[in-house]
Protein backbone atom coordinates (compact mmCIF):
# COMPACT_ATOMS: atom_id res chain seq x y z
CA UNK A 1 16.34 12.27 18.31
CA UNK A 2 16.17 15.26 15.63
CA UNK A 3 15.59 14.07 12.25
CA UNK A 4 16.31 16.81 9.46
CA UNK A 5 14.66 15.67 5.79
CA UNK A 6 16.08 16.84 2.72
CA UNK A 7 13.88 19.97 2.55
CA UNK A 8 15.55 21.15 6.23
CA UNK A 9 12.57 20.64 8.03
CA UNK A 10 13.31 19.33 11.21
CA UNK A 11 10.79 16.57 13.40
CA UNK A 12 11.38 14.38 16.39
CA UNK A 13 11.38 10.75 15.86
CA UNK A 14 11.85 8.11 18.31
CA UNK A 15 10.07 5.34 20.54
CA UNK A 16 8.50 8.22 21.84
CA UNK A 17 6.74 9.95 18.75
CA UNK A 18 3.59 11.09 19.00
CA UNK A 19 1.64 9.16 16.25
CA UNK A 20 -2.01 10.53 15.46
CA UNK A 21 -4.56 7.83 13.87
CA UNK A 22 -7.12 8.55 11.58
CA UNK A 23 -9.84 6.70 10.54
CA UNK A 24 -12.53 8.17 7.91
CA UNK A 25 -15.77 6.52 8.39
CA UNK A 26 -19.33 6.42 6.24
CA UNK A 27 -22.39 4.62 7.82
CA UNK A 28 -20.09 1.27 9.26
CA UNK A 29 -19.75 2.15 12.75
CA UNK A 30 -19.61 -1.51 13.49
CA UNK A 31 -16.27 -1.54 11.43
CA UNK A 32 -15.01 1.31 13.19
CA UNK A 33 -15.36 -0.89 16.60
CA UNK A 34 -13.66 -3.89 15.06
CA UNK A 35 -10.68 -1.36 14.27
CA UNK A 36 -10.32 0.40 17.75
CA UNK A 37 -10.30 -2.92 19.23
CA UNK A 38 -7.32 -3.89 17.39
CA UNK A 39 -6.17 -0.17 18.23
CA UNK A 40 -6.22 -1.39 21.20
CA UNK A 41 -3.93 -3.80 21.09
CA UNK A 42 -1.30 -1.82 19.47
CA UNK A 43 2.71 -1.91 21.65
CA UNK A 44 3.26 1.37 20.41
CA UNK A 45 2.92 4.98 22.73
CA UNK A 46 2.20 7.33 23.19
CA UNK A 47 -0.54 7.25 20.43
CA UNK A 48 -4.13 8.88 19.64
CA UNK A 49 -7.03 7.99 17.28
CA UNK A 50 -9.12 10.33 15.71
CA UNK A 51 -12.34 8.71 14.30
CA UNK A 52 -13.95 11.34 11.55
CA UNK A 53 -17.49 10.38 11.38
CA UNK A 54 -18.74 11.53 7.28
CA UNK A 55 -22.29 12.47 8.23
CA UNK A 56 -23.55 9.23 8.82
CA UNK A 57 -26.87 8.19 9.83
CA UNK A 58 -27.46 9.12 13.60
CA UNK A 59 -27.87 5.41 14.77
CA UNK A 60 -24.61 5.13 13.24
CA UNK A 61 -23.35 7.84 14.92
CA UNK A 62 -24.02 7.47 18.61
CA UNK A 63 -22.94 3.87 18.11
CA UNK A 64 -19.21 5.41 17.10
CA UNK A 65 -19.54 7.89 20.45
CA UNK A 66 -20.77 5.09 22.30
CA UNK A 67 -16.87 2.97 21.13
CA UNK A 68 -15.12 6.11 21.18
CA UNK A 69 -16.26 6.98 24.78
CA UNK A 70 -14.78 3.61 25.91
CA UNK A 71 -11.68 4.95 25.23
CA UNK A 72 -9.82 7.51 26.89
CA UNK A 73 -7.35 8.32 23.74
CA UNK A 74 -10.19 8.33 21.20
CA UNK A 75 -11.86 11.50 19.70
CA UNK A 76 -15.03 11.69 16.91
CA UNK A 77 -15.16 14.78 14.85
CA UNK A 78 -18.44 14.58 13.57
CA UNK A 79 -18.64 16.46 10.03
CA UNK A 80 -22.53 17.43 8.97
CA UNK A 81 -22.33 15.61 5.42
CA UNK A 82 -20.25 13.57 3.21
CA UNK A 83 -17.00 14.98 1.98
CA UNK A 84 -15.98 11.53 1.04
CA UNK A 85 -12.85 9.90 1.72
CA UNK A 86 -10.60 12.53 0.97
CA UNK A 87 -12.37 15.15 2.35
CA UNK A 88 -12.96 13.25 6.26
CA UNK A 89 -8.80 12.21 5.76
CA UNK A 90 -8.18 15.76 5.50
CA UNK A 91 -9.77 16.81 8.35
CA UNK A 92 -8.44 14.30 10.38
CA UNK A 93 -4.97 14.83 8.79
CA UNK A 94 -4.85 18.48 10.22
CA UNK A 95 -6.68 17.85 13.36
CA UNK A 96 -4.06 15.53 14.38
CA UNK A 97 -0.47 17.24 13.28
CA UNK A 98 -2.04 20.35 15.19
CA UNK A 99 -2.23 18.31 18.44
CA UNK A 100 1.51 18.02 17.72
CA UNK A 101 1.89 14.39 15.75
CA UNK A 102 5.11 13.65 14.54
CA UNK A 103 3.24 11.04 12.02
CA UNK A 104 -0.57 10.10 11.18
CA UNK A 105 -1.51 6.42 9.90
CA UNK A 106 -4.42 6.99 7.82
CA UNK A 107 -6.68 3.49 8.50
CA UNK A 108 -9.87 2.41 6.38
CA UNK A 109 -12.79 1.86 8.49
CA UNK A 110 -12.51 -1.75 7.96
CA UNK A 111 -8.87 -2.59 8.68
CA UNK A 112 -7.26 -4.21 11.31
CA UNK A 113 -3.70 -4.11 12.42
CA UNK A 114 -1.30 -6.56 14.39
CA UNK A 115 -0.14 -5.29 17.68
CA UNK A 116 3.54 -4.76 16.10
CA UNK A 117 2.27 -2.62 13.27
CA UNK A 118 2.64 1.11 14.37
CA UNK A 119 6.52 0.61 15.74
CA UNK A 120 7.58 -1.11 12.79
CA UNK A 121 6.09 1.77 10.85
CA UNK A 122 7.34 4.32 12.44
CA UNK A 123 11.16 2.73 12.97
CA UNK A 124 10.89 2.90 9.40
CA UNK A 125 10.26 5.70 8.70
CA UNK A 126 12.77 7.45 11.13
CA UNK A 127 15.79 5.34 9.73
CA UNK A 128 14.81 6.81 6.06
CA UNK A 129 15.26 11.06 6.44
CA UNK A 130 13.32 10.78 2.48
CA UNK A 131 10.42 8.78 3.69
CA UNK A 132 7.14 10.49 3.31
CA UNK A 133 4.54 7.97 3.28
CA UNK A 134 5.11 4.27 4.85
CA UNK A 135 3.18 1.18 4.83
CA UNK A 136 2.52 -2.27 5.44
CA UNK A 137 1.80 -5.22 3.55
CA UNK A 138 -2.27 -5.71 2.92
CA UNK A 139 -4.06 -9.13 3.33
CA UNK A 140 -7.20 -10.16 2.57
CA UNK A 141 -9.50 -10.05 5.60
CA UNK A 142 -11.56 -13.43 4.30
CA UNK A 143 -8.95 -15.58 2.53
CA UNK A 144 -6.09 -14.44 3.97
CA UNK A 145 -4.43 -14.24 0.73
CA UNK A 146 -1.87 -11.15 0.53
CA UNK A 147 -3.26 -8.68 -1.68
CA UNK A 148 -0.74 -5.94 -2.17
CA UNK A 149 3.33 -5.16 -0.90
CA UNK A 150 3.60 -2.20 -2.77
CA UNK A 151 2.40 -1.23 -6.47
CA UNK A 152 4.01 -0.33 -10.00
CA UNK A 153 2.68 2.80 -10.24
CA UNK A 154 2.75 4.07 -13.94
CA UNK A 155 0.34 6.83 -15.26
CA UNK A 156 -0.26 5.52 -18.85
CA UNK A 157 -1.10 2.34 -17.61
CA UNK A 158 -3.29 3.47 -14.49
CA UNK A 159 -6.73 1.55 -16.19
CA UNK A 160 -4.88 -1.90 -15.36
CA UNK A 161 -5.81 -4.36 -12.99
CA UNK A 162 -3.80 -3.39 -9.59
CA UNK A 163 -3.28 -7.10 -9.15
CA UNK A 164 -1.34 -7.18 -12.97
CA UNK A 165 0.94 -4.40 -10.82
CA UNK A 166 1.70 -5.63 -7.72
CA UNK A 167 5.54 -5.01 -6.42
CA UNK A 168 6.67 -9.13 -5.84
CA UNK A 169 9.78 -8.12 -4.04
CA UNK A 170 10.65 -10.77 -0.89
CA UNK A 171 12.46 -10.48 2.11
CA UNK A 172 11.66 -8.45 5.53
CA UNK A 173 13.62 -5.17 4.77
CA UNK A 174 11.70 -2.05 3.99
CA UNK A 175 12.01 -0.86 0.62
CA UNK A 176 10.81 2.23 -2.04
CA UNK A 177 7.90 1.35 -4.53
CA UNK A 178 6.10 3.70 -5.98
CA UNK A 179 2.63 3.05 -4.56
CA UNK A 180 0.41 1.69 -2.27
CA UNK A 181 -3.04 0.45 -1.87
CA UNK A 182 -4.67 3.56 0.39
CA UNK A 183 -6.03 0.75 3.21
CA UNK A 184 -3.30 2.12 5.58
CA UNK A 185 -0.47 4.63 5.04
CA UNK A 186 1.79 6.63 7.74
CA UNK A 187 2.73 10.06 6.75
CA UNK A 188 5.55 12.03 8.05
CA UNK A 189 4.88 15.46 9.38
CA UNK A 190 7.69 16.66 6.81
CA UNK A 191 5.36 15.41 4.33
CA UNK A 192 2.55 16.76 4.74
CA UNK A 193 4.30 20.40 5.11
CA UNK A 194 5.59 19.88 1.82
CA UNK A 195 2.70 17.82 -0.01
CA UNK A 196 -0.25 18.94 1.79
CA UNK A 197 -3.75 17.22 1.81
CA UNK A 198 -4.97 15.18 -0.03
CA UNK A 199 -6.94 16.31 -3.08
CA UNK A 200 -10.29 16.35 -2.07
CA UNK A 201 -12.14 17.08 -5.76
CA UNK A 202 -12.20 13.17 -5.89
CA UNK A 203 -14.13 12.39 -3.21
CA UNK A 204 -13.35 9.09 -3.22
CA UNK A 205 -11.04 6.75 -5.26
CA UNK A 206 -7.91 7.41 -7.00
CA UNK A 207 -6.81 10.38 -4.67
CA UNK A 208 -4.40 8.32 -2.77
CA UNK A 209 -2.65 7.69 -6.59
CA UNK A 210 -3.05 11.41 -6.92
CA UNK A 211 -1.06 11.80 -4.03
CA UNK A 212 1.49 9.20 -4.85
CA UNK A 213 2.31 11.20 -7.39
CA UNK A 214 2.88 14.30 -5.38
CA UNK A 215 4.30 12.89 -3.11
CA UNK A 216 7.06 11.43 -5.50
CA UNK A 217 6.91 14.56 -7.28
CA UNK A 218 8.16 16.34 -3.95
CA UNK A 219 11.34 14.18 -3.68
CA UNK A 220 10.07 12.10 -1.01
CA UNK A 221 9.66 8.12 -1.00
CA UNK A 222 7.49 5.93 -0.48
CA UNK A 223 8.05 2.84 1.37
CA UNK A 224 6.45 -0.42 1.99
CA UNK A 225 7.37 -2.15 5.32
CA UNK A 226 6.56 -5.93 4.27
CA UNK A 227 7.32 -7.35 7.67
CA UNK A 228 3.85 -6.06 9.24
CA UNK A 229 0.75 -6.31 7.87
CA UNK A 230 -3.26 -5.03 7.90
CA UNK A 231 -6.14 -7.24 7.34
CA UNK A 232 -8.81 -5.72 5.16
CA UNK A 233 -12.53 -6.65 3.74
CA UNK A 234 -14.21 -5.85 0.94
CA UNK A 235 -11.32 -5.54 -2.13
CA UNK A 236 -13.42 -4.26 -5.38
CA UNK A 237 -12.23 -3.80 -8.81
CA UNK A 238 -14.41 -2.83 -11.70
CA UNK A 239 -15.29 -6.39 -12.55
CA UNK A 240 -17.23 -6.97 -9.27
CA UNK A 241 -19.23 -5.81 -6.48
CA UNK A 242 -19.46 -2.49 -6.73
CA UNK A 243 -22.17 0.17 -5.42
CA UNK A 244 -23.42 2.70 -8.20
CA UNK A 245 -21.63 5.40 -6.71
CA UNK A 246 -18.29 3.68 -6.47
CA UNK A 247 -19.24 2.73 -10.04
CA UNK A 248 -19.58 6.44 -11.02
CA UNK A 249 -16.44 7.48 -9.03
CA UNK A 250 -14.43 5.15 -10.34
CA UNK A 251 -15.46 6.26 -13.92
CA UNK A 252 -14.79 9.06 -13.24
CA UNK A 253 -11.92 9.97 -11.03
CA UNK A 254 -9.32 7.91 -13.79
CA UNK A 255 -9.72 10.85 -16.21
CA UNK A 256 -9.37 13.38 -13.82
CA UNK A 257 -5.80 11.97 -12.63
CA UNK A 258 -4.58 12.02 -16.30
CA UNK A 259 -5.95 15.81 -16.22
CA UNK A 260 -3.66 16.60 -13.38
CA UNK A 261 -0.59 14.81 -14.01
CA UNK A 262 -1.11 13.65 -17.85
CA UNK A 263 1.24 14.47 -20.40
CA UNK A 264 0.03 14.07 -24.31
CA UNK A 265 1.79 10.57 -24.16
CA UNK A 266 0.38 8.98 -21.35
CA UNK A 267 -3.08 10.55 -22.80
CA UNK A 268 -2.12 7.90 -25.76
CA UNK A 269 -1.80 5.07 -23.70
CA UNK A 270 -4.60 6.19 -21.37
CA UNK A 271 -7.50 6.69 -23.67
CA UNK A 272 -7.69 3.08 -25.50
CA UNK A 273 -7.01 0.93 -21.92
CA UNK A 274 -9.81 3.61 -20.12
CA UNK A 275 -12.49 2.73 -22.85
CA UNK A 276 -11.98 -0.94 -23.12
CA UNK A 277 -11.99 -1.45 -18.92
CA UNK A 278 -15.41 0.57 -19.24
CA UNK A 279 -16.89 -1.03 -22.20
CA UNK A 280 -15.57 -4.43 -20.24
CA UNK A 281 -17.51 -3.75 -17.10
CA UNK A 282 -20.43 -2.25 -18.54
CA UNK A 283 -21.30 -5.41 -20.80
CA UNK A 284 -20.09 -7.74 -17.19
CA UNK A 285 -23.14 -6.13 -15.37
CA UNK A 286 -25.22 -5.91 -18.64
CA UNK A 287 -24.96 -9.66 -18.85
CA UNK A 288 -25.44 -9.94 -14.95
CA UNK A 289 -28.53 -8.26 -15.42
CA UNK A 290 -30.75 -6.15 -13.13
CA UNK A 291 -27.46 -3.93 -12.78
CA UNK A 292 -28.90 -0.92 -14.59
CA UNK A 293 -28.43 1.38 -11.85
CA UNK A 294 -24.63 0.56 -12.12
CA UNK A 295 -24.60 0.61 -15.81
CA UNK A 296 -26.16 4.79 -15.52
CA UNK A 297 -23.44 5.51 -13.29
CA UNK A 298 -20.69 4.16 -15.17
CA UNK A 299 -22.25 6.23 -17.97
CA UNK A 300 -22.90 9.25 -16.01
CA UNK A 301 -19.27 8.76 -14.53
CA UNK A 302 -17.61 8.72 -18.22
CA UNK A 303 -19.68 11.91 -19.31
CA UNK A 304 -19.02 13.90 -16.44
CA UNK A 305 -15.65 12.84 -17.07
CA UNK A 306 -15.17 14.34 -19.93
CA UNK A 307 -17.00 17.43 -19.01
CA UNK A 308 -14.13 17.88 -16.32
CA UNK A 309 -16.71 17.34 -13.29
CA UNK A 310 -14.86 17.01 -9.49
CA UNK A 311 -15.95 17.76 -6.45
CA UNK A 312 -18.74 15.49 -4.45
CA UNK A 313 -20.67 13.18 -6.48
CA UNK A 314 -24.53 13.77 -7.76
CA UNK A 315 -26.33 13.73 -4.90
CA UNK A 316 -28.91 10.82 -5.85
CA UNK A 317 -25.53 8.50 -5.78
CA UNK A 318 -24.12 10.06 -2.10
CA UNK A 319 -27.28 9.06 -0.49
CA UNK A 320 -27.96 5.97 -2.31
CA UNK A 321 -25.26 3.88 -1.02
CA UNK A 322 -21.12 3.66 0.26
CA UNK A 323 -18.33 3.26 -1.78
C-alpha cells in the first residue's frame, strides 16, 4: 500500500517493506555475532543488515567478515577510523535508504531482538502516517529487569537520571512519548528526508536526544511499541562504570544539546542540575579511588564544554578505550 505522511511524501509500506538494519560497531565483533544470530531469527522479509565496522582493530575486523560472510543478506562497510556512533549510524543510514529501504532499525552492537520484533515495528509504524521513529521496549540483558518503554524527554531537566524519567504507561498498544533510549530505533524513510542524519559533532552520546528533538521539531512522532522488546548489556549512567572517554563525552555532549536547542530558560534549569551531576560523579570516583583517569576526562569534558568543542574526541581518549 501507498502511505502519504503529512509532509506529502509518499513510501510503500506493507508485509513486504524493504527494512535495512544497521548496526554501528567499535572493537566488539563478538557482540556483533550474538546480534546477527538473533537477526537471524527474525519472521520478518524481505530484510538486510548492514554491519558498519568504526575502524576497529583488524582481529576484530576479519572476525565481523568472517560472521558477515555466513550470511548471504549481510554487508560490512569498513570505515578507516572512528567517527563514533553517530558518525558509523550515518553511514549506514544512507547506505541503506539508497538500496531502496522503506525503514532502517538502527541496533547497538550488543542488542538482541525477539523473532517478532521487526513486524511489530514496522505494522506500527505504517498504521501511524506521523510516525518517524518507532521502538520497542528495552530490557536488561543480565537481570532481565525492563529498563526503558519510552522517556519524558524535557530539555531543562536533561542532567536527570533517565530512570527518574521513564514513560510507566501499561498495556500492549503503541503509543507517542517523547523519547527513547537509542539501543534500537526504526526510522521511516519520510523521516529521514525531512530530519536527516544524525548529528555527528557528538560522536557519541546524547545525539539520539538531539535527534528526538528534531525529530519532534519536524512534526513527526515518536512511538514506543511496548509489546516487543530488545535485550541489551552494559546500561551506564554517570554514577558507574564508565570508560574515560564515555566519561569525557558525556561531560561534554549535555552542554552542547542546550547550545543547539536551549532557550535562556532551560539554560536556568540546566546549569545548577549539570554542575551538581558532575561534582556528584567526580567525588563517586574520587572516593573509589585509582579513577583519576576518569576524573581528567570529566574535567577535560566540562572545559571543552564550555569552550564549545564538537566533533571527535581528543585522540588519547578514542584510542584508549569504547564508550
Amino acid at each position: 500500500m501507498i502511505r502519504r505522511d503529512p509532509s506529502g511524501v509518499s513510501a510503500h509500506v506493507g508485509p513486504e517493506a524493504t527494512v535495512g538494519i544497521v548496526v554501528p560497531t567499535w572493537n566488539r565483533a563478538a557482540g556483533v555475532r550474538r546480534c546477527l544470530q538473533a537477526l537471524d531469527q527474525l519472521r520478518y522479509r524481505p530484510f538486510f543488515t548492514i554491519v558498519v565496522d568504526n575502524g576497529s582493530r583488524e582481529e576484530e575486523r576479519a572476525i565481523l567478515l568472517e560472521a558477515a560472510g555466513q550470511r548471504d543478506s549481510v554487508e560490512v562497510l569498513s570505515l578507516p577510523e572512528n567517527r563514533g556512533f553517530a558518525g558509523a549510524v550515518n553511514v549506514g543510514l544512507a547506505v541503506a535508504f539508497r538500496r531502496g529501504a522503506s525503514f532502517v532499525l538502527v541496533l547497538n552492537d550488543d542488542a538482541e531482538v525477539a523473532a517478532d520484533l521487526l513486524a511489530a515495528l514496522v505494522e506500527a509504524a505504517a498504521a501511524d502516517p506521523a510516525a518517524g521513529v518507532v521502538a520497542p521496549r528495552v530490557v536488561d540483558a543480565e537481570s532481565g529487569h525492563e529498563v526503558s518503554r519510552g522517556e519524558r524527554l524535557w530539555l531543562p531537566l536533561v542532567c536527570l537520571p533517565r530512570t527518574w524519567l521513564r514513560v510507566r504507561r501499561r498495556g500492549p498498544a503503541a503509543y507517542a512519548v517523547s523519547g527513547v533510549l537509542g539501543v534500537a530505533f526504526l526510522v521511516t524513510r519520510a523521516c529521514y528526508q525531512r530530519v536527516g542524519p544524525l548529528a555527528d559533532s557528538f560522536f557519541a552520546y546524547y545525539e539520539e536526544v538531539d535527534y528526538w528533538l528534531r525529530v519532534r521539531a519536524a512534526g513527526l512522532q515518536i512511538l514506543v511499541v511496548p509489546s516487543v522488546a530488545v535485550r541489551h548489556a552494559g546500561f551506564r549512567g554517570f554514577a558507574g562504570g564508565f570508560t574515560p572517554l564515555a566519561a569525557y563525552l558525556k561531560a561534554r555532549n549535555l552542554p552542547l544539546l542546550l547550545r543547539r536547542h536551549g532557550r535562556l530558560v532551560d539554560w536556568m534549569f540546566f546549569v545548577p542540575t549539570y554542575a551538581a551531576l558532575i561534582a556528584a560523579s567526580a567525588a563517586l570516583y574520587a572516593l573509589r579511588g585509582r579513577q583519576w583517569g576518569v576524573l581528567t576526562a570529566l574535567s577535560r569534558g566540562v572545559t571543552d564544554a564550555m569552550c564549545g568543542v564538537s566533533g571527535p574526541p581528543p585522540l588519547a581518549l578514542a584510542e584508549g578505550g569504547g564508550g
